[in-house]
ModelCIF file with pLDDT and N, C-alpha, C, O atoms, coordinates in Angstrom:
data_MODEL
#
_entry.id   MODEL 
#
_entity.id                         1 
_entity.type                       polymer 
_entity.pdbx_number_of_molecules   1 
#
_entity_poly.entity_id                      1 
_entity_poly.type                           'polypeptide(L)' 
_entity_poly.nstd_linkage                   no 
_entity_poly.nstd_monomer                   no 
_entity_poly.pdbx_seq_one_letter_code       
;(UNK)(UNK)(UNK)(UNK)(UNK)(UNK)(UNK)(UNK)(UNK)(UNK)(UNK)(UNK)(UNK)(UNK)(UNK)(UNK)
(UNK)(UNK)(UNK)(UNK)(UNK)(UNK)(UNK)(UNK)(UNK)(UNK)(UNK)(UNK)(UNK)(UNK)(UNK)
;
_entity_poly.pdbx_seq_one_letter_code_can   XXXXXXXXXXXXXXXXXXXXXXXXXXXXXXX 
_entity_poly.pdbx_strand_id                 A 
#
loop_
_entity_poly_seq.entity_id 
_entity_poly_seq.num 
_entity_poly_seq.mon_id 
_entity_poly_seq.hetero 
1 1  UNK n 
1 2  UNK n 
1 3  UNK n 
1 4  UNK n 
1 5  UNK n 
1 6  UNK n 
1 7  UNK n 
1 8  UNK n 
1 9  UNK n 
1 10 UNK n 
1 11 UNK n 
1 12 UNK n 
1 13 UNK n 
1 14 UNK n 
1 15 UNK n 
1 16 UNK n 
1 17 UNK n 
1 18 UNK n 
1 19 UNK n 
1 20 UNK n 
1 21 UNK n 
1 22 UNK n 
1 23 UNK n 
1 24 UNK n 
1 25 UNK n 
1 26 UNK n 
1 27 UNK n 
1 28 UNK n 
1 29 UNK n 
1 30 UNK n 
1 31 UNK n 
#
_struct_asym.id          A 
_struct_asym.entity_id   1 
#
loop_
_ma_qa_metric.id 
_ma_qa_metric.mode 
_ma_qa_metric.name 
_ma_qa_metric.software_group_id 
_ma_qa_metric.type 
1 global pLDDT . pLDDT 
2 local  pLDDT . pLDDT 
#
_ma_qa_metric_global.metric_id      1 
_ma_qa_metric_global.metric_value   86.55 
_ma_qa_metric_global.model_id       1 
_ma_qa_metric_global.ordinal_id     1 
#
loop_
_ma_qa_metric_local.label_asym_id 
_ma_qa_metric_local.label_comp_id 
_ma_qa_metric_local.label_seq_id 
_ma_qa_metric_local.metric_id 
_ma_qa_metric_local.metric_value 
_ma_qa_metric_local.model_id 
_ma_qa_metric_local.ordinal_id 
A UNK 1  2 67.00 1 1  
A UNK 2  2 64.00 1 2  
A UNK 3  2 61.00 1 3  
A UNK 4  2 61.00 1 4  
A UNK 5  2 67.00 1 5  
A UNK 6  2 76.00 1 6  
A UNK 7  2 84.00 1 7  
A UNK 8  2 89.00 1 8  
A UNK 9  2 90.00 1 9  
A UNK 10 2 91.00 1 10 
A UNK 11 2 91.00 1 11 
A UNK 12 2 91.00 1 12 
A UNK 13 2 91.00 1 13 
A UNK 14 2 91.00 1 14 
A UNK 15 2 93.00 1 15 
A UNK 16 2 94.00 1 16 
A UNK 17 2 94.00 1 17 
A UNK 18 2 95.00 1 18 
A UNK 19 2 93.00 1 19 
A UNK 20 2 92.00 1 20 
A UNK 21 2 87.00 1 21 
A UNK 22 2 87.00 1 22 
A UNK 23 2 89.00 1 23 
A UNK 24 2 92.00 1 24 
A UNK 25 2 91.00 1 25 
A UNK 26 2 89.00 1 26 
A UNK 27 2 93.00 1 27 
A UNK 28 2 95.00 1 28 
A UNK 29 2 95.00 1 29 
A UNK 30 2 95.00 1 30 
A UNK 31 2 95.00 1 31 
#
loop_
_atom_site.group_PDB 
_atom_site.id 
_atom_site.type_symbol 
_atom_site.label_atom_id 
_atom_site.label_alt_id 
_atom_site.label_comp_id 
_atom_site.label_asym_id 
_atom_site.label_entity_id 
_atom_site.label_seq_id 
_atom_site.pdbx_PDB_ins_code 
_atom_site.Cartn_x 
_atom_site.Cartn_y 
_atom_site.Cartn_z 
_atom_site.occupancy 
_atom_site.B_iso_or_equiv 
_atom_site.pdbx_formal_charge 
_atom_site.auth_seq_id 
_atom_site.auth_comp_id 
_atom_site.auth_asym_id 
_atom_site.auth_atom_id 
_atom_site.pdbx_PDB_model_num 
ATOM 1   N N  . UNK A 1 1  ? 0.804  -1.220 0.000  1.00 67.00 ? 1  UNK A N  1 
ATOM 2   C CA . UNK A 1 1  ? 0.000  0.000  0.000  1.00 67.00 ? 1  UNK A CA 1 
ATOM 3   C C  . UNK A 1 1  ? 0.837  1.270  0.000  1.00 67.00 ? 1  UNK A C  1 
ATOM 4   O O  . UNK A 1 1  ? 0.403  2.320  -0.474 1.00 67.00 ? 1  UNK A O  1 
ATOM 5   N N  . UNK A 1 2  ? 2.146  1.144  0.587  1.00 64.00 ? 2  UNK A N  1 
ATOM 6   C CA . UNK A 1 2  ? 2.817  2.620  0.899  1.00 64.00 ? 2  UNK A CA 1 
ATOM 7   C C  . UNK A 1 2  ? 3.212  3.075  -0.967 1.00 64.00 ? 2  UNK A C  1 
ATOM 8   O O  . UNK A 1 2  ? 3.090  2.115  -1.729 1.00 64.00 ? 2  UNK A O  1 
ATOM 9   N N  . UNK A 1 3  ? 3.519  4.035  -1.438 1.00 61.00 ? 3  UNK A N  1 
ATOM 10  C CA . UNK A 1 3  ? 3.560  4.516  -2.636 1.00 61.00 ? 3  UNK A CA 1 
ATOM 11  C C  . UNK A 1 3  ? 4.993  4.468  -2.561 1.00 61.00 ? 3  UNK A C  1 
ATOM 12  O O  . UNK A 1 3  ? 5.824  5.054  -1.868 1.00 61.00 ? 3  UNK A O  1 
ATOM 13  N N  . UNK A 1 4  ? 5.058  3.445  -3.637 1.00 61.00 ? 4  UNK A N  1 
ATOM 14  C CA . UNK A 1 4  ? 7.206  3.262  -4.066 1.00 61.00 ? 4  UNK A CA 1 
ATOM 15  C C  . UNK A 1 4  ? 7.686  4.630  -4.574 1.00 61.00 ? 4  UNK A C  1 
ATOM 16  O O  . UNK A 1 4  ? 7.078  5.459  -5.250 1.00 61.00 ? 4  UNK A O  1 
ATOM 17  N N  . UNK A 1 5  ? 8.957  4.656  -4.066 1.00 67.00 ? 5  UNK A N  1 
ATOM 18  C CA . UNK A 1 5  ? 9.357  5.772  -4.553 1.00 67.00 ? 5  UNK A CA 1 
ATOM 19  C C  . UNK A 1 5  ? 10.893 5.467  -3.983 1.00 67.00 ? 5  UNK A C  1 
ATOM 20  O O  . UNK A 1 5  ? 11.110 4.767  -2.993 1.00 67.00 ? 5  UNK A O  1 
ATOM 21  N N  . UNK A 1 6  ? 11.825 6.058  -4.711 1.00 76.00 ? 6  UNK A N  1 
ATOM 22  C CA . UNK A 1 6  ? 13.289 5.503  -4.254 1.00 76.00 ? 6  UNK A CA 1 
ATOM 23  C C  . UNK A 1 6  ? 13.745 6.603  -3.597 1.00 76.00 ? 6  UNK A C  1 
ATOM 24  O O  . UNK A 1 6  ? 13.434 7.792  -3.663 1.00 76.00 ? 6  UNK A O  1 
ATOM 25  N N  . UNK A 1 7  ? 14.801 5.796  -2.736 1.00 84.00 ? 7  UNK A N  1 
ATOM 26  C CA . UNK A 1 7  ? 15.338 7.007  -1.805 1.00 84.00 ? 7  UNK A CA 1 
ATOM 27  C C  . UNK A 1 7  ? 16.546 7.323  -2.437 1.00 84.00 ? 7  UNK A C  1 
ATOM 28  O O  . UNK A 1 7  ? 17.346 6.579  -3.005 1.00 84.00 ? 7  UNK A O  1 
ATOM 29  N N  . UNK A 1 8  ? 16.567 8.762  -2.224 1.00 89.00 ? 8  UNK A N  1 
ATOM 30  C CA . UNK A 1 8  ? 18.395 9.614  -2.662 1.00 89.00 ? 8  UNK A CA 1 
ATOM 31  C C  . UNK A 1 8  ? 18.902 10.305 -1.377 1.00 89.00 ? 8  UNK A C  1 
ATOM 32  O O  . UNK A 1 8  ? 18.674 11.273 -0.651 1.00 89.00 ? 8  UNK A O  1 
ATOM 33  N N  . UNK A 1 9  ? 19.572 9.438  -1.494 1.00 90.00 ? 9  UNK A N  1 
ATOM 34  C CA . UNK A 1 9  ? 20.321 9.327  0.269  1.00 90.00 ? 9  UNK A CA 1 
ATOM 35  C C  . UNK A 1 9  ? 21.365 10.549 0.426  1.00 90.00 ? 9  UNK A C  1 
ATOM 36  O O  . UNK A 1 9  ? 21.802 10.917 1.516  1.00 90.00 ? 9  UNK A O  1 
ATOM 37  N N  . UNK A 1 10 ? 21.784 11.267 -1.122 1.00 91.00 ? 10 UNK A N  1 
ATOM 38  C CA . UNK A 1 10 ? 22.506 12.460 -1.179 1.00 91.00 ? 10 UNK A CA 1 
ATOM 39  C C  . UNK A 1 10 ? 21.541 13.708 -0.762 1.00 91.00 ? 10 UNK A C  1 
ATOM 40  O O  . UNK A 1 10 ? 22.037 14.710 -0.246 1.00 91.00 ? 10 UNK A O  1 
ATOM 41  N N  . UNK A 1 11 ? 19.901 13.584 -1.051 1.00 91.00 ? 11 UNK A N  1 
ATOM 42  C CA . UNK A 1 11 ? 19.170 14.406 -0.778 1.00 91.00 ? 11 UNK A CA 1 
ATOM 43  C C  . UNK A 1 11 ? 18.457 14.438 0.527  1.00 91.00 ? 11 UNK A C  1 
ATOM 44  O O  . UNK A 1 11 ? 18.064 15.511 0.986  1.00 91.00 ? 11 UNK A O  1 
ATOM 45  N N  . UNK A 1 12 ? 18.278 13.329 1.132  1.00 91.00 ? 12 UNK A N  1 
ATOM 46  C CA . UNK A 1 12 ? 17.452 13.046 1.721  1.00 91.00 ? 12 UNK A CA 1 
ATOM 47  C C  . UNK A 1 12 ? 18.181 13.694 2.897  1.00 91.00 ? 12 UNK A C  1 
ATOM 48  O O  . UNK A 1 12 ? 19.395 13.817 3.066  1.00 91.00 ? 12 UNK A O  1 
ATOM 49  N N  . UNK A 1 13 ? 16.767 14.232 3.972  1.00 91.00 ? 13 UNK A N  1 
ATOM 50  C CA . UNK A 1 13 ? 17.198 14.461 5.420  1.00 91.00 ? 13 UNK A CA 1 
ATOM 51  C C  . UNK A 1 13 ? 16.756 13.946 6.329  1.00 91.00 ? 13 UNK A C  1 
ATOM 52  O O  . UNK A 1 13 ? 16.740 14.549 7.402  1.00 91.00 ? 13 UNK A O  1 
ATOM 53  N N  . UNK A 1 14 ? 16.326 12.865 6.237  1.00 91.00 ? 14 UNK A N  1 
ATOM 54  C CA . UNK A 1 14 ? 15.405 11.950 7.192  1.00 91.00 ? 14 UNK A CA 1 
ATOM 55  C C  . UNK A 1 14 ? 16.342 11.801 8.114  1.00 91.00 ? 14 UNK A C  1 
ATOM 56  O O  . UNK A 1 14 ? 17.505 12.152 7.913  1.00 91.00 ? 14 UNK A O  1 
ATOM 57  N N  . UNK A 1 15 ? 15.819 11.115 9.526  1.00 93.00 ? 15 UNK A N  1 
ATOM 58  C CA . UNK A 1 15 ? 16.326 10.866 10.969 1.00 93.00 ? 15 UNK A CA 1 
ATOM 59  C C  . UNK A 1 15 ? 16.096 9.417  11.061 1.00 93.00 ? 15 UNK A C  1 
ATOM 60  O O  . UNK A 1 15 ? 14.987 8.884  11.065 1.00 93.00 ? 15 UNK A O  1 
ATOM 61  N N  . UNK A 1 16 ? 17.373 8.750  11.145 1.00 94.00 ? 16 UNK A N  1 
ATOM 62  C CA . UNK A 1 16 ? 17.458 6.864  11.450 1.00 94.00 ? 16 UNK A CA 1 
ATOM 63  C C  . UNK A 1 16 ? 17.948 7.118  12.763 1.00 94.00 ? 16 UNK A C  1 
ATOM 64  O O  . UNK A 1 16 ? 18.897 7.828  13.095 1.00 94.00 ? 16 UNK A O  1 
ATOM 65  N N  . UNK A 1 17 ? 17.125 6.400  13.507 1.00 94.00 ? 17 UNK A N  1 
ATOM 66  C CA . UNK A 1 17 ? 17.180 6.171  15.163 1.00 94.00 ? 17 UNK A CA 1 
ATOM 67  C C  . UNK A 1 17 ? 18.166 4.826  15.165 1.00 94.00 ? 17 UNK A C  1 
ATOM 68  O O  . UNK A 1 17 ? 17.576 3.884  14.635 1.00 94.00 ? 17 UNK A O  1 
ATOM 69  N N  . UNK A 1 18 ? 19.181 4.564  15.507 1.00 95.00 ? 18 UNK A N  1 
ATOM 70  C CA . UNK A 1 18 ? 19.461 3.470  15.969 1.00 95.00 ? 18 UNK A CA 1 
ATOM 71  C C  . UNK A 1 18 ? 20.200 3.035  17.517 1.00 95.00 ? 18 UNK A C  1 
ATOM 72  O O  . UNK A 1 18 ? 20.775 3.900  18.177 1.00 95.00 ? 18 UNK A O  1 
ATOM 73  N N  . UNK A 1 19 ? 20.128 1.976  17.867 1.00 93.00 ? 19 UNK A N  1 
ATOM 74  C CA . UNK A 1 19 ? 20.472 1.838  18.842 1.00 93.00 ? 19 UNK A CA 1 
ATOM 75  C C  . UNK A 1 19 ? 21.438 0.618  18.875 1.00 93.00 ? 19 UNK A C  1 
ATOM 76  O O  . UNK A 1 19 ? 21.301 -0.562 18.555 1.00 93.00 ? 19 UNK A O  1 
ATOM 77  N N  . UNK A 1 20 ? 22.814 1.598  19.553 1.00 92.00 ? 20 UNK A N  1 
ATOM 78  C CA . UNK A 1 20 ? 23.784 0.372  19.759 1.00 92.00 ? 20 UNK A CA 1 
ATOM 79  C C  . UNK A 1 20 ? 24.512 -0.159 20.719 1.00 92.00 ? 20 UNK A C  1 
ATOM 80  O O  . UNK A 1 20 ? 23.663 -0.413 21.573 1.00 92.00 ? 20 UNK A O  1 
ATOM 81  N N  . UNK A 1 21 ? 25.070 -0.341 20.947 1.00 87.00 ? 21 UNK A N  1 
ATOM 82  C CA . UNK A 1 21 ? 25.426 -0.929 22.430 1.00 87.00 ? 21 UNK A CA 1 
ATOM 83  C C  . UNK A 1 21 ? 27.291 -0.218 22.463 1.00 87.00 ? 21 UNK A C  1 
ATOM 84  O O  . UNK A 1 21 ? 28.101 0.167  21.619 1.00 87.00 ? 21 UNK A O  1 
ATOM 85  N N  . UNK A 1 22 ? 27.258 -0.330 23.595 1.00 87.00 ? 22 UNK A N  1 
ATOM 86  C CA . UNK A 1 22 ? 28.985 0.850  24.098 1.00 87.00 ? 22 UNK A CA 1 
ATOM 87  C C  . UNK A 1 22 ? 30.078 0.183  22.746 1.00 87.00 ? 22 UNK A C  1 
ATOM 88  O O  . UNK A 1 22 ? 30.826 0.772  21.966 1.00 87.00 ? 22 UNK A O  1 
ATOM 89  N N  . UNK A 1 23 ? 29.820 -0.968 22.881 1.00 89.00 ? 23 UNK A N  1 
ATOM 90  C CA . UNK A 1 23 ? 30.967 -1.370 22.238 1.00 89.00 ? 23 UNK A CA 1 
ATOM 91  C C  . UNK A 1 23 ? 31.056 -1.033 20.271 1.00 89.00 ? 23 UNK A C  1 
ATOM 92  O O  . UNK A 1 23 ? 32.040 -0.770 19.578 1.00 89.00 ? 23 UNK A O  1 
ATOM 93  N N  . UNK A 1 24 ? 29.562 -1.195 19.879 1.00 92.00 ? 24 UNK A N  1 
ATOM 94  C CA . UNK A 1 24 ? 29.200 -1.243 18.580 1.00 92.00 ? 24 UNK A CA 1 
ATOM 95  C C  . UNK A 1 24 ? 29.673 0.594  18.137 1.00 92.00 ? 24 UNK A C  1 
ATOM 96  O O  . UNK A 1 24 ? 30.237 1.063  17.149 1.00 92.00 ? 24 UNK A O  1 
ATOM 97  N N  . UNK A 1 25 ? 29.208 1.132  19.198 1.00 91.00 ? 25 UNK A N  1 
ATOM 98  C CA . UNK A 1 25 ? 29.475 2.698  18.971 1.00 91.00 ? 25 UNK A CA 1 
ATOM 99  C C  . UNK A 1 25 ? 31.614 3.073  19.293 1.00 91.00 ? 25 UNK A C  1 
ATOM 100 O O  . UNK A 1 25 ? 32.521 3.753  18.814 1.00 91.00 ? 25 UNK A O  1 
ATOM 101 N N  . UNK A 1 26 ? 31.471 2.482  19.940 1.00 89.00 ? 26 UNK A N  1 
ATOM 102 C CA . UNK A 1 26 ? 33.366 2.626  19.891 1.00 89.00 ? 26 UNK A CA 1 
ATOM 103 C C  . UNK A 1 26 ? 33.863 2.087  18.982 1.00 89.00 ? 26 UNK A C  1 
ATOM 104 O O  . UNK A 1 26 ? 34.896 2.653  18.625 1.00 89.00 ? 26 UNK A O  1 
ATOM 105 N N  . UNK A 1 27 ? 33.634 1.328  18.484 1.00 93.00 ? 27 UNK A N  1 
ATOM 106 C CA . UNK A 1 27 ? 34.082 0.308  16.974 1.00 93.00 ? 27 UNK A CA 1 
ATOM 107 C C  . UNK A 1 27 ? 33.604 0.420  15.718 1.00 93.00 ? 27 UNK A C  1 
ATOM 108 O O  . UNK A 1 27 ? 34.490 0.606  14.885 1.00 93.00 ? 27 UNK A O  1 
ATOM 109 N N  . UNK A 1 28 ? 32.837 0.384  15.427 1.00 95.00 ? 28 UNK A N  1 
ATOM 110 C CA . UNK A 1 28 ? 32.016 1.293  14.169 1.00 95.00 ? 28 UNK A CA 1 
ATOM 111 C C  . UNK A 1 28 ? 31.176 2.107  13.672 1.00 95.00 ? 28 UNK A C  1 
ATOM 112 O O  . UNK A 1 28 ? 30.863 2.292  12.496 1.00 95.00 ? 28 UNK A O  1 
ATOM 113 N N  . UNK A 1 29 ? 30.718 2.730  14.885 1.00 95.00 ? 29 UNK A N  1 
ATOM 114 C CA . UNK A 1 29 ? 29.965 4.145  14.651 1.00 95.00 ? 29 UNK A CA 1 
ATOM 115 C C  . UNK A 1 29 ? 30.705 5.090  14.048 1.00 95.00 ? 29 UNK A C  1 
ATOM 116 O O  . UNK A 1 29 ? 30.350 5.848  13.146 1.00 95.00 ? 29 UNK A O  1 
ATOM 117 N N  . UNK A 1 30 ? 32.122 4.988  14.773 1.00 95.00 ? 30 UNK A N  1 
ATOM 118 C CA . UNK A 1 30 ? 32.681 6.175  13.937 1.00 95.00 ? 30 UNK A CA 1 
ATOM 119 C C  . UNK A 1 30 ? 33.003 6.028  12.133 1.00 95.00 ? 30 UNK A C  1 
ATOM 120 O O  . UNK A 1 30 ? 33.126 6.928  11.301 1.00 95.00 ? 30 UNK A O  1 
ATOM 121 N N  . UNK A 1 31 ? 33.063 4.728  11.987 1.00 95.00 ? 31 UNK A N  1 
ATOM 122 C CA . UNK A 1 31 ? 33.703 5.053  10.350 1.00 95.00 ? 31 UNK A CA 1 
ATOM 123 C C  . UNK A 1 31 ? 32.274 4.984  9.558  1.00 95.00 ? 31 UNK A C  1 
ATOM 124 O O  . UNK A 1 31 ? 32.234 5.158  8.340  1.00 95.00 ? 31 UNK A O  1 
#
């Protein structure tokens, strides 16, 4: 039902919530 439409991730300003744990964020959050 939702209307396709592709995302342009160069344009886009949307907000991704994620949640990671101490270690996931010291190790690859940053790169």
């Amino acid at each position: 039902l939702e209307p396709r439409t592709e995302f342009r991730p160069y344009t886009s300003a949307r907000v991704f919530r994620i949640m990671t744990s101490d270690y996931a964020e010291a190790t690859l959050v940053p790169r």
